[in-house]
PDB file of N, CA and C in Angstrom:
ATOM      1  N   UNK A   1     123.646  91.149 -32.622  1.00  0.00           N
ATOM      2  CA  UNK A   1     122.901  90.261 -31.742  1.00  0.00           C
ATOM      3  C   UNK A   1     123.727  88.999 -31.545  1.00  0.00           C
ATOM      4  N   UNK A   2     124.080  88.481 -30.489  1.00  0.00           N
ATOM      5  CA  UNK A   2     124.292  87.218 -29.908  1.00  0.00           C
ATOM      6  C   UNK A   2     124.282  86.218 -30.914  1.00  0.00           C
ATOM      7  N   UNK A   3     124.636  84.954 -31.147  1.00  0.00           N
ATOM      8  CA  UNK A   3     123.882  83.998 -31.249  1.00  0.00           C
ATOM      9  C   UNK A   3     123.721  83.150 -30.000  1.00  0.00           C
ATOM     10  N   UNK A   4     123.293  82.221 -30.252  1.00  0.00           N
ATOM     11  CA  UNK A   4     122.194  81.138 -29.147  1.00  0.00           C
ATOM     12  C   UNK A   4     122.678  80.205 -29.746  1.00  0.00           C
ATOM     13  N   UNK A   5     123.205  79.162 -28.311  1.00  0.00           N
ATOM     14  CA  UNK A   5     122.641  78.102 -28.563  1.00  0.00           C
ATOM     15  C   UNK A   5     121.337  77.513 -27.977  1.00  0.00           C
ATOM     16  N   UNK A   6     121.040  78.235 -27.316  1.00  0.00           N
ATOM     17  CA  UNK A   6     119.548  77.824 -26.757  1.00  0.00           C
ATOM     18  C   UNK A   6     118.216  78.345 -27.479  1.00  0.00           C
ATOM     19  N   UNK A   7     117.726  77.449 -28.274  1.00  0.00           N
ATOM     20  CA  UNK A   7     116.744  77.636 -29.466  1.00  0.00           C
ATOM     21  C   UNK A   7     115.349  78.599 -28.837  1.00  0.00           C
ATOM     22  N   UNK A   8     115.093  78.641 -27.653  1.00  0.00           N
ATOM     23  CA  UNK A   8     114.177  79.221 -26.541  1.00  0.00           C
ATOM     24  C   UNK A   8     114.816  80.483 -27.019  1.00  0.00           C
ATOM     25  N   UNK A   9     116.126  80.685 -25.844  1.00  0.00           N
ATOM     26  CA  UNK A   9     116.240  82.610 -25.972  1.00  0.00           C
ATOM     27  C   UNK A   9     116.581  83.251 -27.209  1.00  0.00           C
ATOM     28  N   UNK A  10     116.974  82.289 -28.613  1.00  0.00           N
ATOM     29  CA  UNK A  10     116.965  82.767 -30.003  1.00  0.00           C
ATOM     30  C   UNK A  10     115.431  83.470 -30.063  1.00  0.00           C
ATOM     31  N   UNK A  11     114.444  82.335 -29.746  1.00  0.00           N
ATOM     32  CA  UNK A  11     113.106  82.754 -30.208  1.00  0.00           C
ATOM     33  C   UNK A  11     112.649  84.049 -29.333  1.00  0.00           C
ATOM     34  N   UNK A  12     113.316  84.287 -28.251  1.00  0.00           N
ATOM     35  CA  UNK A  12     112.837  85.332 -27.453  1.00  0.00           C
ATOM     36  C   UNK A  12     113.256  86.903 -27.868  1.00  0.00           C
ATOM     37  N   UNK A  13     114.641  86.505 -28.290  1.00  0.00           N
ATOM     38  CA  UNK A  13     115.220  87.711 -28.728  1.00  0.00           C
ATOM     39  C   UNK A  13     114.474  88.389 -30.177  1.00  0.00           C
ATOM     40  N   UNK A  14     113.798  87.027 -31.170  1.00  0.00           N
ATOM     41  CA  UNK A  14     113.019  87.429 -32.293  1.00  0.00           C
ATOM     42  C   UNK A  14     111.929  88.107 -31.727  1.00  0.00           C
ATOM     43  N   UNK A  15     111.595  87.690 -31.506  1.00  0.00           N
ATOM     44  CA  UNK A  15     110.044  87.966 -30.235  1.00  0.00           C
ATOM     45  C   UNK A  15     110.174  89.461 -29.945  1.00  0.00           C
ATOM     46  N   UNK A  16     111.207  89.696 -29.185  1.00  0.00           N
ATOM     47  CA  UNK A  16     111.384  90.447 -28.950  1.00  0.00           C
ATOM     48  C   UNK A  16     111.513  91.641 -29.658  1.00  0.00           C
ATOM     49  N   UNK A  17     112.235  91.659 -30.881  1.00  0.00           N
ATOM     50  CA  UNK A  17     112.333  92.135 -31.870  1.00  0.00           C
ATOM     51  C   UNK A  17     110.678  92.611 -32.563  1.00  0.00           C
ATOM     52  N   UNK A  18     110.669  91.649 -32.693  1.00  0.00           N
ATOM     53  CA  UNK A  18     108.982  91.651 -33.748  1.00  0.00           C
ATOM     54  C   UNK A  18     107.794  92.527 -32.645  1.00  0.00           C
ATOM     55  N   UNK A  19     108.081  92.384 -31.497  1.00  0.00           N
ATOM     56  CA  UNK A  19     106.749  93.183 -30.455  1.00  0.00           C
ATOM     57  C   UNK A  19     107.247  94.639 -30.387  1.00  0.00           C
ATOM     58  N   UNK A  20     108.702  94.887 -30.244  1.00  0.00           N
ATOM     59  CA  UNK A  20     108.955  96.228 -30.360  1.00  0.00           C
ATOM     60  C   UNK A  20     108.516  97.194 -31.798  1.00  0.00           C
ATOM     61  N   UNK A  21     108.827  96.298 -32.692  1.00  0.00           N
ATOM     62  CA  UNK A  21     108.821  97.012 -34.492  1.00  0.00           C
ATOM     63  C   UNK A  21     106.748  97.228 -34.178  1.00  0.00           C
ATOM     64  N   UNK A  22     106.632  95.970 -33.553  1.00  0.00           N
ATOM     65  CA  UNK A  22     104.678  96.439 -33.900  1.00  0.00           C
ATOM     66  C   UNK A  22     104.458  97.528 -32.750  1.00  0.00           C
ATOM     67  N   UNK A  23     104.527  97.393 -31.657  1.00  0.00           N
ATOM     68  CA  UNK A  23     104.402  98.775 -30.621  1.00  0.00           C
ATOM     69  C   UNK A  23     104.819  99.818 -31.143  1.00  0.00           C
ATOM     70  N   UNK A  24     105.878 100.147 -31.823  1.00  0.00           N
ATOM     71  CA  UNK A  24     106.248 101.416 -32.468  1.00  0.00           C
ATOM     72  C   UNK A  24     105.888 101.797 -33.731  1.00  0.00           C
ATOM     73  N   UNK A  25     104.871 100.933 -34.516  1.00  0.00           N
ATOM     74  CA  UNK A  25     104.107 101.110 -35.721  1.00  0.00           C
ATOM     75  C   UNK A  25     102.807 101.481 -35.050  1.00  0.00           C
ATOM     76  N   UNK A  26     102.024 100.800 -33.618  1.00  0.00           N
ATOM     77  CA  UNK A  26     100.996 101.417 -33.506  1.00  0.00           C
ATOM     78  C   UNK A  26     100.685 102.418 -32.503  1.00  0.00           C
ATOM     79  N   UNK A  27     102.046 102.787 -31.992  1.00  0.00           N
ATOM     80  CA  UNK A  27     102.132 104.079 -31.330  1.00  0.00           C
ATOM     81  C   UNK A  27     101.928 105.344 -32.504  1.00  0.00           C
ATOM     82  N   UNK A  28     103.290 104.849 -33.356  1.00  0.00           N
ATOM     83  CA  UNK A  28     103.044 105.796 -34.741  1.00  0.00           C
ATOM     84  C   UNK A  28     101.724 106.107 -35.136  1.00  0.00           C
ATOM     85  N   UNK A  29     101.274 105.420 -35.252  1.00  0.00           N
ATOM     86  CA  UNK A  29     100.050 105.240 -36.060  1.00  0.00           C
ATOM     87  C   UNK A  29      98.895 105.927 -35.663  1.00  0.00           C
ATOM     88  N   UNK A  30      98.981 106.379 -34.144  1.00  0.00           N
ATOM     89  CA  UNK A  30      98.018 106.413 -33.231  1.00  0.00           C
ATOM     90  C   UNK A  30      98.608 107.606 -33.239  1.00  0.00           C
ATOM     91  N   UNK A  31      99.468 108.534 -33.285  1.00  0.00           N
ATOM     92  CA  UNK A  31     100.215 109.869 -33.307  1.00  0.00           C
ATOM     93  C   UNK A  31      99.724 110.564 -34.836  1.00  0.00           C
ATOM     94  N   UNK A  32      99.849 109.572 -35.788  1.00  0.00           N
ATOM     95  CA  UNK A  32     100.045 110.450 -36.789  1.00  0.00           C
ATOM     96  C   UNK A  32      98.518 110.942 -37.415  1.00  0.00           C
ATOM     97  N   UNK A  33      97.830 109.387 -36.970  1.00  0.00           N
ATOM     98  CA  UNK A  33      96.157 109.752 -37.620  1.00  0.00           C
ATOM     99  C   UNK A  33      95.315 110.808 -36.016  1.00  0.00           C
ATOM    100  N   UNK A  34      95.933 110.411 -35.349  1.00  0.00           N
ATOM    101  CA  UNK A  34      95.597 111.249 -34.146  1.00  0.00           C
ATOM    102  C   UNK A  34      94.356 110.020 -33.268  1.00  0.00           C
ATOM    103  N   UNK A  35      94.178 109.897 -32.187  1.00  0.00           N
ATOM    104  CA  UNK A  35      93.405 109.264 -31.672  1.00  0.00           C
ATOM    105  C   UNK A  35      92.009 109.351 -31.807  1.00  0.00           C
ATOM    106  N   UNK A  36      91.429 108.397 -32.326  1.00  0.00           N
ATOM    107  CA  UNK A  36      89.880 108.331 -32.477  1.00  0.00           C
ATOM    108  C   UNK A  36      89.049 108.633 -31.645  1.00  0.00           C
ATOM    109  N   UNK A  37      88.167 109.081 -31.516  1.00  0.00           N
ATOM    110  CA  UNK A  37      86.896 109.974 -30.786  1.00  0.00           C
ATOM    111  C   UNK A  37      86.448 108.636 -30.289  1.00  0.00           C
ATOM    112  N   UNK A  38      86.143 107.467 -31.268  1.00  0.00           N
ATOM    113  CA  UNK A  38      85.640 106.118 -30.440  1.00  0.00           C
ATOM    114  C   UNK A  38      85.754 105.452 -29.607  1.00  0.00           C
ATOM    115  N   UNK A  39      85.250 105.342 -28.519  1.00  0.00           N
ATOM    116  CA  UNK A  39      86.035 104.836 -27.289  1.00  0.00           C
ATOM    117  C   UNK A  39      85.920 103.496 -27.739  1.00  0.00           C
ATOM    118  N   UNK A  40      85.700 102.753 -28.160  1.00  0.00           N
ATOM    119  CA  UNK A  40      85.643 100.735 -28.344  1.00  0.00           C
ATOM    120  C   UNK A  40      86.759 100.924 -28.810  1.00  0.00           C
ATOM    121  N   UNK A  41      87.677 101.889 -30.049  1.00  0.00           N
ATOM    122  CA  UNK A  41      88.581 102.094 -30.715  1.00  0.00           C
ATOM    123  C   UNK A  41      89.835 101.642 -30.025  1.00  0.00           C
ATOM    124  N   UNK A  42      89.665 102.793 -29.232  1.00  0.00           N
ATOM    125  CA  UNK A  42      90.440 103.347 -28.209  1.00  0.00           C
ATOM    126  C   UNK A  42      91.437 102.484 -27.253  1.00  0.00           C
ATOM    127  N   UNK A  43      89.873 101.818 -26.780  1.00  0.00           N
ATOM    128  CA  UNK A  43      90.049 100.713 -25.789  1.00  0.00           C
ATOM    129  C   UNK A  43      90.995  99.644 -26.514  1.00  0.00           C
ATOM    130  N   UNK A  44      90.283  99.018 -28.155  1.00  0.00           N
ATOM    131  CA  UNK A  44      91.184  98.501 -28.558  1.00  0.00           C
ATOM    132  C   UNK A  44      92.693  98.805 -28.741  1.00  0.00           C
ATOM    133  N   UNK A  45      93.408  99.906 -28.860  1.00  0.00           N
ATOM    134  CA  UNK A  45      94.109 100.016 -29.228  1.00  0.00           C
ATOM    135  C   UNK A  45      95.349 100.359 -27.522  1.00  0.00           C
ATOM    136  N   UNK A  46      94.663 100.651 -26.641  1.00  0.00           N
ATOM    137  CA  UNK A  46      95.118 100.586 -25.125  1.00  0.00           C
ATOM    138  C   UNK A  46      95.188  98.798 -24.882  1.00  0.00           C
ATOM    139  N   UNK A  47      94.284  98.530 -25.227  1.00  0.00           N
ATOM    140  CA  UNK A  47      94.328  96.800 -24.696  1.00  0.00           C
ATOM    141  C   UNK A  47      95.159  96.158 -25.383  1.00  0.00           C
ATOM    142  N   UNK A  48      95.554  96.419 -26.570  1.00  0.00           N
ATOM    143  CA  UNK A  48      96.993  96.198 -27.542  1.00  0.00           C
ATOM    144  C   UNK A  48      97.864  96.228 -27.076  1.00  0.00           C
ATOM    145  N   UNK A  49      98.234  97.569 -26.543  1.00  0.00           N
ATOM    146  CA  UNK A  49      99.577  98.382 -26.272  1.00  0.00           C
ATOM    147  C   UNK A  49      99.826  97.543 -25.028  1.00  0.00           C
ATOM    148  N   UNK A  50      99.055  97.271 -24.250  1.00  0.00           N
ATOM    149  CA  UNK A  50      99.004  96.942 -22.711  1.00  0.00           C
ATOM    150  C   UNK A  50      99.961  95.310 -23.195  1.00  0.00           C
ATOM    151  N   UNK A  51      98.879  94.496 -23.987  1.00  0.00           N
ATOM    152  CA  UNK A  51      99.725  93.063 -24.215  1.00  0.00           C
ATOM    153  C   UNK A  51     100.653  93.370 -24.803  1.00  0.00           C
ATOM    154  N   UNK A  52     101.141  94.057 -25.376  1.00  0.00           N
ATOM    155  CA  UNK A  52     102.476  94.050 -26.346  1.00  0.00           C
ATOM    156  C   UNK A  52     103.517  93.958 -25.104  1.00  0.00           C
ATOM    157  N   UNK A  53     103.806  95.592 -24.499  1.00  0.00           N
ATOM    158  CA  UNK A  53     104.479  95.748 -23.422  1.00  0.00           C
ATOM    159  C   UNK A  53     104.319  94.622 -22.363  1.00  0.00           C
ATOM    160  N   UNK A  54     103.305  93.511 -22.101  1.00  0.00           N
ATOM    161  CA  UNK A  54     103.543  92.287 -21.272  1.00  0.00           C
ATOM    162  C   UNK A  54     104.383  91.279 -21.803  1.00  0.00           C
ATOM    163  N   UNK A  55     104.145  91.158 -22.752  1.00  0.00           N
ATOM    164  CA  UNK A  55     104.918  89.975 -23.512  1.00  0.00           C
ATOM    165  C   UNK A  55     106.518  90.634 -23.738  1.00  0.00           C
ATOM    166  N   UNK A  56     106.341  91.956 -23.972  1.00  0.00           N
ATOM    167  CA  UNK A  56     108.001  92.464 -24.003  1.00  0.00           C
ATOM    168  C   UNK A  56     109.048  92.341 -23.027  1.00  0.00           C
ATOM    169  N   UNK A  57     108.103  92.962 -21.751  1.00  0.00           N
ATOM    170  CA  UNK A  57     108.534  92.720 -20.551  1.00  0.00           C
ATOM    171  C   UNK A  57     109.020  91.179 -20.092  1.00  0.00           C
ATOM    172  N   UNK A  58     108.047  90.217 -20.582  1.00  0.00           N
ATOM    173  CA  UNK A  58     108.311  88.532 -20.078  1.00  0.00           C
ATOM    174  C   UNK A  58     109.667  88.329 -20.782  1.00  0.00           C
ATOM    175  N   UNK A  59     109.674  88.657 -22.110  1.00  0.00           N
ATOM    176  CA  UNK A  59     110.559  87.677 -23.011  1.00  0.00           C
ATOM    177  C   UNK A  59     112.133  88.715 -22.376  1.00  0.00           C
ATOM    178  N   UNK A  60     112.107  89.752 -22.219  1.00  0.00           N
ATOM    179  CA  UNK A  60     112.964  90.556 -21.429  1.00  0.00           C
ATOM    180  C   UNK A  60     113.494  90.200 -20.438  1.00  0.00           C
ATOM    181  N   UNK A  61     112.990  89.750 -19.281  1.00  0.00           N
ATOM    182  CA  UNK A  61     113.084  88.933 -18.382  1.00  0.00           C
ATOM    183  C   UNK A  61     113.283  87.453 -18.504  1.00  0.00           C
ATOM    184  N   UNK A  62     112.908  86.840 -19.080  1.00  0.00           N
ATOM    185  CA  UNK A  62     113.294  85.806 -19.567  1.00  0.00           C
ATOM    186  C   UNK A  62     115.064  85.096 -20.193  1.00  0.00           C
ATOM    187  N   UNK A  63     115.082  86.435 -21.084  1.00  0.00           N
ATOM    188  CA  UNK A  63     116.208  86.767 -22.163  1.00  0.00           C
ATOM    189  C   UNK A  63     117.297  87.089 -20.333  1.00  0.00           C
ATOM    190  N   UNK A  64     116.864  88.101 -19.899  1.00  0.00           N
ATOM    191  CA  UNK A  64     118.803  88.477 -18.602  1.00  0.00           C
ATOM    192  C   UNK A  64     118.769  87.275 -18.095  1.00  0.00           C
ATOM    193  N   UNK A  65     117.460  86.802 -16.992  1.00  0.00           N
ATOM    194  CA  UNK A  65     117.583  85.210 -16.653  1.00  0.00           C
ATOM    195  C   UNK A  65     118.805  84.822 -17.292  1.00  0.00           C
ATOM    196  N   UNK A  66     118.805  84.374 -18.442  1.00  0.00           N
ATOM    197  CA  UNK A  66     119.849  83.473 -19.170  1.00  0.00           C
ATOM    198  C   UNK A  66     121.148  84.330 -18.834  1.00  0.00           C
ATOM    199  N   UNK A  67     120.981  85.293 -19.681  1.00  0.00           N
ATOM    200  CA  UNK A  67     122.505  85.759 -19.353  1.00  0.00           C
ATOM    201  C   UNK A  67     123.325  86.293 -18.601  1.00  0.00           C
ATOM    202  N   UNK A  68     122.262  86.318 -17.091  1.00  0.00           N
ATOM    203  CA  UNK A  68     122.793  86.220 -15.808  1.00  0.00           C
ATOM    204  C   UNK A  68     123.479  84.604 -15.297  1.00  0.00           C
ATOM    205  N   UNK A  69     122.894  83.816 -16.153  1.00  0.00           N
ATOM    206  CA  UNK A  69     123.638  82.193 -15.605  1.00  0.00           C
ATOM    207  C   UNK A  69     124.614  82.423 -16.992  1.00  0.00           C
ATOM    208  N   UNK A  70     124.527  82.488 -17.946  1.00  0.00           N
ATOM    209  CA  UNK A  70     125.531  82.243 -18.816  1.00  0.00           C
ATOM    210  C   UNK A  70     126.797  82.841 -19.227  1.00  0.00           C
ATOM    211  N   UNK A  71     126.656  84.315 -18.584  1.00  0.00           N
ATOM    212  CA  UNK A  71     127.829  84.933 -18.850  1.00  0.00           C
ATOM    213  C   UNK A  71     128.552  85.350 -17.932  1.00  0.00           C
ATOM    214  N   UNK A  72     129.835  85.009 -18.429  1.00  0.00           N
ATOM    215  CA  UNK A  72     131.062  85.227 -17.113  1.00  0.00           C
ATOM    216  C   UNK A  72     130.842  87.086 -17.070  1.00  0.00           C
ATOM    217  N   UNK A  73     131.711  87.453 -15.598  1.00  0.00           N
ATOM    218  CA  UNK A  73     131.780  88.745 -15.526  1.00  0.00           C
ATOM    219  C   UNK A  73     132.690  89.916 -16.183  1.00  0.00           C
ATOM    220  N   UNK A  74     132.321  90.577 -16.722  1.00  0.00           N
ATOM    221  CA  UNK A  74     133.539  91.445 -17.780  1.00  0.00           C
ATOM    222  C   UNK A  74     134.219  92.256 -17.127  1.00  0.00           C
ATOM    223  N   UNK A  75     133.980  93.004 -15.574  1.00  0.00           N
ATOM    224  CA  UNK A  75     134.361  93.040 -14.579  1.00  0.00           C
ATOM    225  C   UNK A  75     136.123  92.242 -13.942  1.00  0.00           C
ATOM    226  N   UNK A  76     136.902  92.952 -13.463  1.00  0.00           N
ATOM    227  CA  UNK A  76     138.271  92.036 -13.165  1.00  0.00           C
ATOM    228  C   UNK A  76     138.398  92.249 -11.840  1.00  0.00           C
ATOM    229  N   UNK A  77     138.085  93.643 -10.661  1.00  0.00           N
ATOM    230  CA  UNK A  77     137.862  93.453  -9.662  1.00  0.00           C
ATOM    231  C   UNK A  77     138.187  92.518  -8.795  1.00  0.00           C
ATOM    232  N   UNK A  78     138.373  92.044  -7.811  1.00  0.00           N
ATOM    233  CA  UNK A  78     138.048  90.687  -6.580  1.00  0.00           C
ATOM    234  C   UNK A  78     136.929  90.926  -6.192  1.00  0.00           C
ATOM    235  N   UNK A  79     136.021  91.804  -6.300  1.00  0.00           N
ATOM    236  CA  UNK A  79     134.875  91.781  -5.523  1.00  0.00           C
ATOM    237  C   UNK A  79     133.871  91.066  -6.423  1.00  0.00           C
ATOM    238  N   UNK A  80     134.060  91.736  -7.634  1.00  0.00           N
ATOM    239  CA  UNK A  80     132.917  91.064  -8.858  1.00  0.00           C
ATOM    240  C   UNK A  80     133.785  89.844  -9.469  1.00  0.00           C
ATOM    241  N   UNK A  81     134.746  89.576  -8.938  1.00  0.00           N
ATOM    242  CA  UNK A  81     135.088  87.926  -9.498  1.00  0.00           C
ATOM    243  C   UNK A  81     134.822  86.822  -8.076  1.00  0.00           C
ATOM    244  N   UNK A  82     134.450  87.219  -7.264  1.00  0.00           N
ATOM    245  CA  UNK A  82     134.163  86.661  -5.912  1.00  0.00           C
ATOM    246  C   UNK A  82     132.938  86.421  -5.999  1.00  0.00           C
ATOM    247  N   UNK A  83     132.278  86.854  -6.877  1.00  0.00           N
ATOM    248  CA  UNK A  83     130.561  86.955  -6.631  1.00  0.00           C
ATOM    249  C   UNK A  83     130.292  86.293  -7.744  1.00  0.00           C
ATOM    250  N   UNK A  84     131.027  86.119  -8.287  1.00  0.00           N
ATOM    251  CA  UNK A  84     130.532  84.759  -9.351  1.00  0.00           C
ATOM    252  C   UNK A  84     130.642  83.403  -9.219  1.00  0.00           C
ATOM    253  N   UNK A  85     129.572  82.398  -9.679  1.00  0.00           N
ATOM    254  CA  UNK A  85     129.553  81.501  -9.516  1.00  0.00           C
ATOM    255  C   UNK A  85     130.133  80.784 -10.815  1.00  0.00           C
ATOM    256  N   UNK A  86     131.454  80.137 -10.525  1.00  0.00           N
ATOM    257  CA  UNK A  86     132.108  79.917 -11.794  1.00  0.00           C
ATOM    258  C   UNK A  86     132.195  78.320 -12.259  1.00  0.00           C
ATOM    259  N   UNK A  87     131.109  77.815 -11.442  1.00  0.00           N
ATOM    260  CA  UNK A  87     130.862  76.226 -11.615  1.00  0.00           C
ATOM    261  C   UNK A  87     129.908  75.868 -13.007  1.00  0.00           C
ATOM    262  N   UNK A  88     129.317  77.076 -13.564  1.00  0.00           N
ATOM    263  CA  UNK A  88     128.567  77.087 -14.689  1.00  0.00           C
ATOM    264  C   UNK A  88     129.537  77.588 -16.047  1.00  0.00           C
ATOM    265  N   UNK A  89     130.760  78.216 -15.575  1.00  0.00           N
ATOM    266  CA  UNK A  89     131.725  78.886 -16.773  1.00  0.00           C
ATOM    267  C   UNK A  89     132.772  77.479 -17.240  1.00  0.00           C
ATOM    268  N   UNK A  90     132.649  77.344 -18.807  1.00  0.00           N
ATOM    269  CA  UNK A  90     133.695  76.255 -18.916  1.00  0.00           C
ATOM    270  C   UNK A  90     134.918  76.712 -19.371  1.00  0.00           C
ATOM    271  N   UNK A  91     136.133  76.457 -18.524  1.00  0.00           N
ATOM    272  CA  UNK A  91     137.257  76.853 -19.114  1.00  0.00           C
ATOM    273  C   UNK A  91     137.734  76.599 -20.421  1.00  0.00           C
ATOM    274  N   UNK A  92     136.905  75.050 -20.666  1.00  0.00           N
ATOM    275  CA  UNK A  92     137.532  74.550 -22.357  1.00  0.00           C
ATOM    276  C   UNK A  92     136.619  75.359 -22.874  1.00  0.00           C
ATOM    277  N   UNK A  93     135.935  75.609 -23.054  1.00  0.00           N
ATOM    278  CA  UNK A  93     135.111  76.488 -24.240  1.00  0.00           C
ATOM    279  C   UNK A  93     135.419  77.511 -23.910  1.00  0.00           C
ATOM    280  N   UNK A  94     136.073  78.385 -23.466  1.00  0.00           N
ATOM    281  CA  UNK A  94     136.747  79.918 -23.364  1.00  0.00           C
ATOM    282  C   UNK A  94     137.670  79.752 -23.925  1.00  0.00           C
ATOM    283  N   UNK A  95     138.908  79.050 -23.940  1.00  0.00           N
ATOM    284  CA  UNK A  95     139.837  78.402 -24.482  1.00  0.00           C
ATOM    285  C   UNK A  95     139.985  78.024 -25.891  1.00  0.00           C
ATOM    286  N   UNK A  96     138.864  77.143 -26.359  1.00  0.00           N
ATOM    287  CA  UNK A  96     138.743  76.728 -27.398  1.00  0.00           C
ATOM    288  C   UNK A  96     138.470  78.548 -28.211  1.00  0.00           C
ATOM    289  N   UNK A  97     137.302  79.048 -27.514  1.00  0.00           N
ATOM    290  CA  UNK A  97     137.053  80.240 -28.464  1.00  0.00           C
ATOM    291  C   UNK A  97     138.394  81.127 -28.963  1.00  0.00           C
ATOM    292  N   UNK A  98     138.578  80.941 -27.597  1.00  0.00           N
ATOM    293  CA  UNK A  98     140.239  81.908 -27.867  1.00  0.00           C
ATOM    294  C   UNK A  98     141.015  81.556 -29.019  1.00  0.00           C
ATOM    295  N   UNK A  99     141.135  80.164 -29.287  1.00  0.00           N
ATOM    296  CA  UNK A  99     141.984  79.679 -30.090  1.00  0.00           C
ATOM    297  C   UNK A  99     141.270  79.938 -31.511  1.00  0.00           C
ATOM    298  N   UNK A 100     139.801  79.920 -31.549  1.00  0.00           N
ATOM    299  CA  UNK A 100     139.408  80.120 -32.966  1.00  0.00           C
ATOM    300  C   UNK A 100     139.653  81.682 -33.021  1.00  0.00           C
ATOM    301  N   UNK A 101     139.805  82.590 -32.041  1.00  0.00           N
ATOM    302  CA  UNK A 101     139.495  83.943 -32.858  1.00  0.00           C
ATOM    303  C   UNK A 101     141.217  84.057 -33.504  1.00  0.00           C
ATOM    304  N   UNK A 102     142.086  83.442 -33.646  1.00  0.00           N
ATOM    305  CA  UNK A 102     143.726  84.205 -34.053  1.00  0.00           C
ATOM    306  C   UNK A 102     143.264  83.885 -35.031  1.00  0.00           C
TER     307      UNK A 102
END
């Protein structure tokens, strides 16, 4: 995983993390005991699933947002280096990184 400096899409990517691990514990869950005859149950457990997958979806969307403005193109092309807007890319901090990875 990335790090962040933007304390927002850190928390989104946790977020993100933590809504997937619970959707796939109560999908499980709902597979293995088998679905309840109760419809209030039921409902609860559809009206769950429904917010989980909203909030997954937001923080998802949220999360490319960013790294559609933040990341240069990995792409070398002229067509996909033409289509970037490179007034947001800093040359010293590409630079600088470069120099820390030797």
């Amino acid at each position: 995983m990335p790090v962040d400096s933007d304390s927002a899409i850190a928390w989104h990517r946790a977020q993100l993390k933590k809504l997937r691990e619970t959707l796939k514990n109560i999908e499980t869950a709902r597979f293995t005991v088998g679905v309840s005859t109760q419809a209030s149950r039921t409902g609860k457990t559809q009206k769950a699933i429904a917010e989980l997958e909203q909030k997954i979806r937001q923080s998802q969307h949220i999360i490319a947002a960013y790294e559609r403005q933040t990341r240069r193109p990995l792409a070398t092309d002229r067509r996909s280096l033409a289509s970037v807007s490179w007034s947001s890319w800093n040359a010293q901090a590409a630079h600088s990184r470069g120099s820390n990875s030797r």
